[in-house]
PDB file of N, CA and C in Angstrom:
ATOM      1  N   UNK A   1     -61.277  -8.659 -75.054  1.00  0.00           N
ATOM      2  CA  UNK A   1     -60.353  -7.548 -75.160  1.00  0.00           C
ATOM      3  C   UNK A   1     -60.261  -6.882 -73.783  1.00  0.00           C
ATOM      4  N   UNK A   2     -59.342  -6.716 -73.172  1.00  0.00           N
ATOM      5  CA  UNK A   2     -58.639  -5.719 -72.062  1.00  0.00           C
ATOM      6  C   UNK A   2     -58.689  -3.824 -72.101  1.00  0.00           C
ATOM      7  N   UNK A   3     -59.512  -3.569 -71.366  1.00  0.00           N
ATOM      8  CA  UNK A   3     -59.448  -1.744 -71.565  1.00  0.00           C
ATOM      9  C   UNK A   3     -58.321  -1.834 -70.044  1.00  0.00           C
ATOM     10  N   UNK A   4     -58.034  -0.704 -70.465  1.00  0.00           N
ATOM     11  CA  UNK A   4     -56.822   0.045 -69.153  1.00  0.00           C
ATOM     12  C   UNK A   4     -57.614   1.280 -69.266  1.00  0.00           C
ATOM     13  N   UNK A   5     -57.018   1.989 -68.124  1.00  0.00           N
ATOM     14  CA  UNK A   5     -57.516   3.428 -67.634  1.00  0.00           C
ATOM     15  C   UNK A   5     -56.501   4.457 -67.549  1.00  0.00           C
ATOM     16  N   UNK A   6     -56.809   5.516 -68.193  1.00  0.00           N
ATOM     17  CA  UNK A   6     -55.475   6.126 -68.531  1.00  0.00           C
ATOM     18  C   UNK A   6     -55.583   7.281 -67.399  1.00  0.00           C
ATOM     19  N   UNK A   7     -54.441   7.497 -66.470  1.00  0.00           N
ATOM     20  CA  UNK A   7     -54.597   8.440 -65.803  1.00  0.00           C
ATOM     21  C   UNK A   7     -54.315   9.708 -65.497  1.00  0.00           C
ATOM     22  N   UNK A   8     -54.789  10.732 -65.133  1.00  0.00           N
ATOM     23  CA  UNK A   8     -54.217  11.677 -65.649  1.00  0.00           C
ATOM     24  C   UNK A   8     -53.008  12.499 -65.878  1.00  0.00           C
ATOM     25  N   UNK A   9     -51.952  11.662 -65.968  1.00  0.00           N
ATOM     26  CA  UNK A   9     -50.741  12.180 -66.169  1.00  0.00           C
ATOM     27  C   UNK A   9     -50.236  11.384 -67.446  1.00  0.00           C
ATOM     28  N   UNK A  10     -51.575  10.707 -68.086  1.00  0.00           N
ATOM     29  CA  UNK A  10     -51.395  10.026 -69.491  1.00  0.00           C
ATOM     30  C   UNK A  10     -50.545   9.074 -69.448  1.00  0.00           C
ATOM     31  N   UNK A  11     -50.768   7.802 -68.164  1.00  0.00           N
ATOM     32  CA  UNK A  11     -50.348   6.780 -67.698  1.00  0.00           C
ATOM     33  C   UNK A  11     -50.973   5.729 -67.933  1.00  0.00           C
ATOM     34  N   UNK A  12     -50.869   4.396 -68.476  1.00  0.00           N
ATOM     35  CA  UNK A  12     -51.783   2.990 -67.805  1.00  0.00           C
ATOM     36  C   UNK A  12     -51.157   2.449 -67.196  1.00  0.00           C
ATOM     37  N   UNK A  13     -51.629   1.603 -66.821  1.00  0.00           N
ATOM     38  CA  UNK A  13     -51.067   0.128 -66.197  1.00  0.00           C
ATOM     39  C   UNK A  13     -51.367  -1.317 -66.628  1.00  0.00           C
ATOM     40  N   UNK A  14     -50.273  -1.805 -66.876  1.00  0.00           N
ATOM     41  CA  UNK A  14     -51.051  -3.364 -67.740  1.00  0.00           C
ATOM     42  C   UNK A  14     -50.959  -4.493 -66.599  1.00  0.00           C
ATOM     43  N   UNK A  15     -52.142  -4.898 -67.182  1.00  0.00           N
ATOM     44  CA  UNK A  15     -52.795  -6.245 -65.797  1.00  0.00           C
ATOM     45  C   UNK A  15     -51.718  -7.366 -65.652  1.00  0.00           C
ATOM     46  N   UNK A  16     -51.430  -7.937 -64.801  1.00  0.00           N
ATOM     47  CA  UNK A  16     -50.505  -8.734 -64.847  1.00  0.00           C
ATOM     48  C   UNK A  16     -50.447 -10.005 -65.935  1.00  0.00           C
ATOM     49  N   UNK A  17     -51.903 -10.455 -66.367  1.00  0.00           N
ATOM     50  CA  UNK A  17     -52.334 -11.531 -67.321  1.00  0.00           C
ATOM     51  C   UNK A  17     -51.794 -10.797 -68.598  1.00  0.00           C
ATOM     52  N   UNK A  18     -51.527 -10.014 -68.784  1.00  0.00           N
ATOM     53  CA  UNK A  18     -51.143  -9.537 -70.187  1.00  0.00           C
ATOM     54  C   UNK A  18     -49.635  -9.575 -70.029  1.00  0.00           C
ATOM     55  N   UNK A  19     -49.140  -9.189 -69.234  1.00  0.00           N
ATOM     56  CA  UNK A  19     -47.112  -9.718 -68.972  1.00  0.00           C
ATOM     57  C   UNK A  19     -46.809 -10.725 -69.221  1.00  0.00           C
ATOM     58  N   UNK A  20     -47.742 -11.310 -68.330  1.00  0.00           N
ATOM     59  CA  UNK A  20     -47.418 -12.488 -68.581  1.00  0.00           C
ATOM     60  C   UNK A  20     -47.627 -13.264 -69.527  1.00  0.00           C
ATOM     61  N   UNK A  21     -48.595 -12.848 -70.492  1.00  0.00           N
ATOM     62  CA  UNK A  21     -48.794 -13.139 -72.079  1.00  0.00           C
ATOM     63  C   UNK A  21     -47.472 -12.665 -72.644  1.00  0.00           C
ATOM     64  N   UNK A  22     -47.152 -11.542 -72.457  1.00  0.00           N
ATOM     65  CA  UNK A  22     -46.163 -11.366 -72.903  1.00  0.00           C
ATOM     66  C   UNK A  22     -44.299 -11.730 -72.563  1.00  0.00           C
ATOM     67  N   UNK A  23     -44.399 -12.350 -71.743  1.00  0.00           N
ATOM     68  CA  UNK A  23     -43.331 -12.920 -70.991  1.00  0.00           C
ATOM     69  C   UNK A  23     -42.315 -11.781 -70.259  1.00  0.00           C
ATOM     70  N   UNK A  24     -43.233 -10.754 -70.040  1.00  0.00           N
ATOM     71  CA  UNK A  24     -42.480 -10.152 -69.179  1.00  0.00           C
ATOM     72  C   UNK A  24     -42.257 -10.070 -67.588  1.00  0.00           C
ATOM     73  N   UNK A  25     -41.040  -9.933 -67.487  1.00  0.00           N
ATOM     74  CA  UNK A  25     -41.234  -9.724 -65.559  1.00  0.00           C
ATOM     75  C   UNK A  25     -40.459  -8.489 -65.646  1.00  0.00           C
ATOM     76  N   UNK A  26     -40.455  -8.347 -64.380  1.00  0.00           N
ATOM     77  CA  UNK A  26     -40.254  -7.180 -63.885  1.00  0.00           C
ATOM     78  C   UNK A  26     -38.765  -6.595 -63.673  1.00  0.00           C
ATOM     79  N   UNK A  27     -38.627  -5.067 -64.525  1.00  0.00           N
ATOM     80  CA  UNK A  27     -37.269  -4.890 -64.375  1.00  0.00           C
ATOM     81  C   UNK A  27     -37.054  -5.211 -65.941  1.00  0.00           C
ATOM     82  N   UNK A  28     -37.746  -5.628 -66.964  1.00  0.00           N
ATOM     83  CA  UNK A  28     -38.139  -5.301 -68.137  1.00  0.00           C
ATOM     84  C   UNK A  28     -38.405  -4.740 -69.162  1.00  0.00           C
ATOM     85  N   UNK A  29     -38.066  -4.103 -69.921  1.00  0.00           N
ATOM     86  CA  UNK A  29     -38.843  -3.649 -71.029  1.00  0.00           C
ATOM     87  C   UNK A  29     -39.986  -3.985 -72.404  1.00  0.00           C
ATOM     88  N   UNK A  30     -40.977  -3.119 -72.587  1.00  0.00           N
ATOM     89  CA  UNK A  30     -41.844  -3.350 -73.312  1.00  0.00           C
ATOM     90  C   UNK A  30     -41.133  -2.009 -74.471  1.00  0.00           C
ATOM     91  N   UNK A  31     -41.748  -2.392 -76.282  1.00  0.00           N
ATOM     92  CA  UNK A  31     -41.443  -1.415 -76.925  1.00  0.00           C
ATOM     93  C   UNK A  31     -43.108  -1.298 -77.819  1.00  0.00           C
ATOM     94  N   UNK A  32     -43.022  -0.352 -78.091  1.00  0.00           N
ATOM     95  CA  UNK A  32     -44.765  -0.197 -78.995  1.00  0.00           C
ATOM     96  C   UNK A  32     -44.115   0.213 -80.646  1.00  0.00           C
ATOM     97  N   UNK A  33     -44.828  -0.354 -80.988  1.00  0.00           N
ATOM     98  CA  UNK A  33     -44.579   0.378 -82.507  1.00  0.00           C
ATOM     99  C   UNK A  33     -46.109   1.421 -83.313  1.00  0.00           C
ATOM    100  N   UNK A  34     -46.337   2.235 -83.558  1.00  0.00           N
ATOM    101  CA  UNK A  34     -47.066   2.885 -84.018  1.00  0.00           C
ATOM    102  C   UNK A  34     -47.434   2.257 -85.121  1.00  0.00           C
ATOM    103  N   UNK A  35     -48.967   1.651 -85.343  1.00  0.00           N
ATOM    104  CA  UNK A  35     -49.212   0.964 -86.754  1.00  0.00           C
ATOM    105  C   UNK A  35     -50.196   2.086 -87.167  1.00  0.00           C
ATOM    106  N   UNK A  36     -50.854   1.921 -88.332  1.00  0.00           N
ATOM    107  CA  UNK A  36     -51.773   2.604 -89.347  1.00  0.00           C
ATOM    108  C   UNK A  36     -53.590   2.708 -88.558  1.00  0.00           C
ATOM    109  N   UNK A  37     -54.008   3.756 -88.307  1.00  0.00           N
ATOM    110  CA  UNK A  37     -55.037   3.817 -88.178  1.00  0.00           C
ATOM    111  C   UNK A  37     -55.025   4.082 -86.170  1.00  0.00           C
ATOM    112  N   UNK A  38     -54.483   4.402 -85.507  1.00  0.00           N
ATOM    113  CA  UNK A  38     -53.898   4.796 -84.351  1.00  0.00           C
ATOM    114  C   UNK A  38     -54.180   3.457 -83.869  1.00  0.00           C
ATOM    115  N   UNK A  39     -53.395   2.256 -84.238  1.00  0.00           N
ATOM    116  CA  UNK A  39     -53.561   1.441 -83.285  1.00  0.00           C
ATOM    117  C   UNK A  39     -51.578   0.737 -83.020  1.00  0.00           C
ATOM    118  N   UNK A  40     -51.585   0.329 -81.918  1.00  0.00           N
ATOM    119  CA  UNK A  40     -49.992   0.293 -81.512  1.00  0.00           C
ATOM    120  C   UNK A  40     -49.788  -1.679 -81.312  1.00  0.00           C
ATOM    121  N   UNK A  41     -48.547  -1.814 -81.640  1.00  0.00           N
ATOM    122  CA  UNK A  41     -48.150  -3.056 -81.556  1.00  0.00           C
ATOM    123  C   UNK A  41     -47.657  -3.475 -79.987  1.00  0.00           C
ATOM    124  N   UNK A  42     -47.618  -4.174 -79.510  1.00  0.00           N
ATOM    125  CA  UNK A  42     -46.846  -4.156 -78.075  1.00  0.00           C
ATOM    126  C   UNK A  42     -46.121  -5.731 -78.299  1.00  0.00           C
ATOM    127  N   UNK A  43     -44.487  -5.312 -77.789  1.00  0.00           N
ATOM    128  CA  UNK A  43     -44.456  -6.663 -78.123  1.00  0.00           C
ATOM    129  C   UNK A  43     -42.688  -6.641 -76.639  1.00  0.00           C
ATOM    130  N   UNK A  44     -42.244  -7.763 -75.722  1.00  0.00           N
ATOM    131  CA  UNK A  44     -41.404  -7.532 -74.925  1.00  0.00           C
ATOM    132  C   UNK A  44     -40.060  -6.936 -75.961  1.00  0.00           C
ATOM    133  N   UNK A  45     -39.450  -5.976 -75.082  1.00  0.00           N
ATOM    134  CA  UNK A  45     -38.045  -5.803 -75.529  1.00  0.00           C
ATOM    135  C   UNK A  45     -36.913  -7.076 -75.121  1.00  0.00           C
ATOM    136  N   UNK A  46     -36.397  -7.574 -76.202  1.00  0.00           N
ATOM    137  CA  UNK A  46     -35.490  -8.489 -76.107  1.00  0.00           C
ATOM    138  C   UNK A  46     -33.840  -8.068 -76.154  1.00  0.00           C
ATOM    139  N   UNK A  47     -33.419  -7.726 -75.521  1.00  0.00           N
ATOM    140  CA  UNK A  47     -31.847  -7.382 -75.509  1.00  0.00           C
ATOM    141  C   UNK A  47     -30.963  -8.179 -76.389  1.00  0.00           C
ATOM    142  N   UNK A  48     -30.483  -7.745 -77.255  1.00  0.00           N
ATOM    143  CA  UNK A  48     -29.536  -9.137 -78.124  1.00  0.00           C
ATOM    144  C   UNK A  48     -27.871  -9.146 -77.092  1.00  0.00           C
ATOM    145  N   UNK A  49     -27.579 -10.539 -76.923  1.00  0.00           N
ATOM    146  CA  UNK A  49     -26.268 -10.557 -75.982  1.00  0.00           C
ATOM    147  C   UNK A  49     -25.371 -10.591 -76.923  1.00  0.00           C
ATOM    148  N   UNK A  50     -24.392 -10.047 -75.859  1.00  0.00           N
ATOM    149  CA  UNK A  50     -22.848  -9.772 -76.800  1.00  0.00           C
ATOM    150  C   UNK A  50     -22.311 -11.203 -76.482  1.00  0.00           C
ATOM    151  N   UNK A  51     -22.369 -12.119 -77.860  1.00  0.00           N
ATOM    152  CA  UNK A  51     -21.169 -13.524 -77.264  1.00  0.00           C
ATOM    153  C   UNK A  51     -19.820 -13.302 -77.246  1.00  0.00           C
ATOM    154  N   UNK A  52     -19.408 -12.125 -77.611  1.00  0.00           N
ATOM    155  CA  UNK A  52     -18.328 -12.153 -76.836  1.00  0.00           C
ATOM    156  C   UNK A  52     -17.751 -12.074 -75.567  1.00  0.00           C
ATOM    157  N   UNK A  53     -19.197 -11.482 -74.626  1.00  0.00           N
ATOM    158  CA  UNK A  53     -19.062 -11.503 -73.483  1.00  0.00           C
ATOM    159  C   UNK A  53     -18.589 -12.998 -73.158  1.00  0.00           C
ATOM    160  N   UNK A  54     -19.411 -13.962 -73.728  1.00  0.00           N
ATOM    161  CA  UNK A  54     -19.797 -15.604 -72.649  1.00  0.00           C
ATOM    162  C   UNK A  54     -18.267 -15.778 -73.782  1.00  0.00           C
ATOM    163  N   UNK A  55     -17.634 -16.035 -74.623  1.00  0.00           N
ATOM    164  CA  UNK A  55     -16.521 -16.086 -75.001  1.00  0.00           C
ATOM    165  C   UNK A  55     -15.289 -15.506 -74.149  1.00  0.00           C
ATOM    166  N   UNK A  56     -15.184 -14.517 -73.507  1.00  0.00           N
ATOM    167  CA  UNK A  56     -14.428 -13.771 -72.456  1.00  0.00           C
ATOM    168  C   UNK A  56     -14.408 -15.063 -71.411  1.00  0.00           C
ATOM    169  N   UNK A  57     -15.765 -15.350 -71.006  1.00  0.00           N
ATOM    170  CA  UNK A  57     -15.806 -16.024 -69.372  1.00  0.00           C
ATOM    171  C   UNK A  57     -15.218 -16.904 -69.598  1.00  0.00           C
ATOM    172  N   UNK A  58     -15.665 -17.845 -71.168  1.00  0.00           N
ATOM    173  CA  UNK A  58     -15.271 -19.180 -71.619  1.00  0.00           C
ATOM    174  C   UNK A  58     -13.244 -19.372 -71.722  1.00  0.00           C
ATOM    175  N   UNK A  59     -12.613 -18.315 -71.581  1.00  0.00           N
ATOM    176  CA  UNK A  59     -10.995 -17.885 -72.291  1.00  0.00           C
ATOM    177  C   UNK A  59     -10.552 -16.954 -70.827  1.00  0.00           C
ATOM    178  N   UNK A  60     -11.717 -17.152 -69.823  1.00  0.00           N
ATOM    179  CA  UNK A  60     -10.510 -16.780 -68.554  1.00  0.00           C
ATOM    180  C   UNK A  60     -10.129 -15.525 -68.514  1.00  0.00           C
ATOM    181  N   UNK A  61     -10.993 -14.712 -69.292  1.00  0.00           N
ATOM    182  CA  UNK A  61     -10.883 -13.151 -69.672  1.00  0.00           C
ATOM    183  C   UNK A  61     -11.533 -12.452 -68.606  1.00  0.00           C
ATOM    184  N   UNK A  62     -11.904 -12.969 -67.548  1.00  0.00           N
ATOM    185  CA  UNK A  62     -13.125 -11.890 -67.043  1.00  0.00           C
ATOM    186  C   UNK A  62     -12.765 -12.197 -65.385  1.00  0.00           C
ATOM    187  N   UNK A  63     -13.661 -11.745 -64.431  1.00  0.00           N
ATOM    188  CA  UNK A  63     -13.507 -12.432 -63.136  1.00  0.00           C
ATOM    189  C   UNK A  63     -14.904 -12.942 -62.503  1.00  0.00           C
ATOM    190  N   UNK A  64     -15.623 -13.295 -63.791  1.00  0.00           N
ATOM    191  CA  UNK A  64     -17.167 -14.036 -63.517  1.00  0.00           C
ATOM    192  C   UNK A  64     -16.495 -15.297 -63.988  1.00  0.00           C
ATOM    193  N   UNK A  65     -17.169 -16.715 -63.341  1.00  0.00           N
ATOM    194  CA  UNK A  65     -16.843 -17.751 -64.095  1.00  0.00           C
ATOM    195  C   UNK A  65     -18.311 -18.332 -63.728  1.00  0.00           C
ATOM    196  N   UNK A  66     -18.417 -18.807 -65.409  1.00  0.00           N
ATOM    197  CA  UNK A  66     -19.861 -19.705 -64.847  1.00  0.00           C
ATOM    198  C   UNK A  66     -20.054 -21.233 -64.870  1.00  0.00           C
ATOM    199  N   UNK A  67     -21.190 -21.722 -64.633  1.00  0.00           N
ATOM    200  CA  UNK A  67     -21.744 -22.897 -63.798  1.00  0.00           C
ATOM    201  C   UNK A  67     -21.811 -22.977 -65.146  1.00  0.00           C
ATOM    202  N   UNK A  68     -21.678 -24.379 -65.375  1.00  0.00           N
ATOM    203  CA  UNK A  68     -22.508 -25.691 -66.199  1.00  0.00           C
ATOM    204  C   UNK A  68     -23.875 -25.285 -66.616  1.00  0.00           C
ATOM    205  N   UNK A  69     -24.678 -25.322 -65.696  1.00  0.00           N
ATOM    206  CA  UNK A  69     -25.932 -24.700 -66.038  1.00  0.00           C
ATOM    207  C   UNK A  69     -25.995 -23.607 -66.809  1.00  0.00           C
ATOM    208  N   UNK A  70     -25.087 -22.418 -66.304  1.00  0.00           N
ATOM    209  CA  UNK A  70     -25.289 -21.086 -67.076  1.00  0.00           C
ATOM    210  C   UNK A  70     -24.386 -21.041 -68.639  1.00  0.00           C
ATOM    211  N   UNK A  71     -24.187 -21.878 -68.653  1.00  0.00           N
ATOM    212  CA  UNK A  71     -23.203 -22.319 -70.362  1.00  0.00           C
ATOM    213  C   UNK A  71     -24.568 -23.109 -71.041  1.00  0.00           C
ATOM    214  N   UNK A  72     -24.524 -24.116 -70.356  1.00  0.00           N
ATOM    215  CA  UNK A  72     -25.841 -24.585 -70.914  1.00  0.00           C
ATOM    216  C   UNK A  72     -27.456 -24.068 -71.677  1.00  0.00           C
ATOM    217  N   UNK A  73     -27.700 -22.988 -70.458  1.00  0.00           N
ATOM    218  CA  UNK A  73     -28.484 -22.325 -70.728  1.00  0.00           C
ATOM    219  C   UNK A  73     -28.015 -21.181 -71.873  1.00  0.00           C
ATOM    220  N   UNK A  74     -26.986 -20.759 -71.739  1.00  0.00           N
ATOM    221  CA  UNK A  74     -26.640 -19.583 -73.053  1.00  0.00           C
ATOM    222  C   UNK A  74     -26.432 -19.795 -74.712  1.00  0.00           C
ATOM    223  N   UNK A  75     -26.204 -21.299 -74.134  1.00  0.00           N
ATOM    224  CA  UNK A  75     -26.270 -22.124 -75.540  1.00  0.00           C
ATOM    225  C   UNK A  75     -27.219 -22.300 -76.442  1.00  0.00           C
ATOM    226  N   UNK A  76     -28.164 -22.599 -75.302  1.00  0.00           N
ATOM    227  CA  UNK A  76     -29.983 -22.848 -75.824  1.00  0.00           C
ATOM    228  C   UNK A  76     -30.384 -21.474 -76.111  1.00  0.00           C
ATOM    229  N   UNK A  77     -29.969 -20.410 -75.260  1.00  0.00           N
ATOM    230  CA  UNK A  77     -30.598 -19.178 -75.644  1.00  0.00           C
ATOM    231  C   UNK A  77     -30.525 -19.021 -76.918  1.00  0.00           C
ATOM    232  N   UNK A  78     -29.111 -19.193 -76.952  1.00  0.00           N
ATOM    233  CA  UNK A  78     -28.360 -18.801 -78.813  1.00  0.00           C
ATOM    234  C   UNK A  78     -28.925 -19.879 -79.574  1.00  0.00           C
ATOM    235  N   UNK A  79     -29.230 -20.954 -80.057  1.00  0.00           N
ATOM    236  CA  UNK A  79     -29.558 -21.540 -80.529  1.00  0.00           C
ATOM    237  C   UNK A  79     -31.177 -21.172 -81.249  1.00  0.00           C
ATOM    238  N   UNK A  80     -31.449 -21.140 -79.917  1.00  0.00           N
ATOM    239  CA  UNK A  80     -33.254 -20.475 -80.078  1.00  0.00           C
ATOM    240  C   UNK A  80     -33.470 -19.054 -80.422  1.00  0.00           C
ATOM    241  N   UNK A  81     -32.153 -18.402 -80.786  1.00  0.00           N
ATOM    242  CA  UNK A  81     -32.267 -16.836 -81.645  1.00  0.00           C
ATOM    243  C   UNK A  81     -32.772 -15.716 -80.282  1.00  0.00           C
ATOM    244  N   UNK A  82     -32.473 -16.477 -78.834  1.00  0.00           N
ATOM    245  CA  UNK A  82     -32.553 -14.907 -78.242  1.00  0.00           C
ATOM    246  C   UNK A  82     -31.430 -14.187 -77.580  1.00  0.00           C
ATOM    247  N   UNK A  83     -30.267 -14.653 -78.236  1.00  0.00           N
ATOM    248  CA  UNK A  83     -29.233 -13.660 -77.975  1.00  0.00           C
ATOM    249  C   UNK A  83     -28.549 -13.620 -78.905  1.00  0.00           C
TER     250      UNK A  83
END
């Protein structure tokens, strides 16, 4: 188990091995949920994407156009339930 040090402006800091457990980088969000008995859940904030955005790019709606790769990849995102 991992202790942090809370400082006095009722701050921690989480070790980088735990981000990265959690797949976060930086520029990120984390959300806590308050469970029973004062103990807290921590789990990354996942943004859900608007497909209508990548529908816009896909219909020439926008003035981003993307790469092969980045269709590719948005596909798999959606597929795998993270957007």
């Amino acid at each position: 188990m991992t202790s942090l040090v809370v400082t006095m402006k009722g701050q921690v800091t989480l070790k980088r091995d735990l981000l990265q457990h959690l797949g976060i980088k930086p520029g990120e969000r984390i959300e806590f949920d308050k469970m029973p008995g004062g103990e807290l859940r921590v789990k990354a904030s996942r943004p859900a994407g608007d497909i209508r955005a990548f529908f816009g790019c896909l219909a020439d709606k926008t003035t981003r156009k993307l790469t092969i790769e980045e269709i590719n990849e948005a596909i798999a995102a959606g597929w795998a339930g993270e957007r």
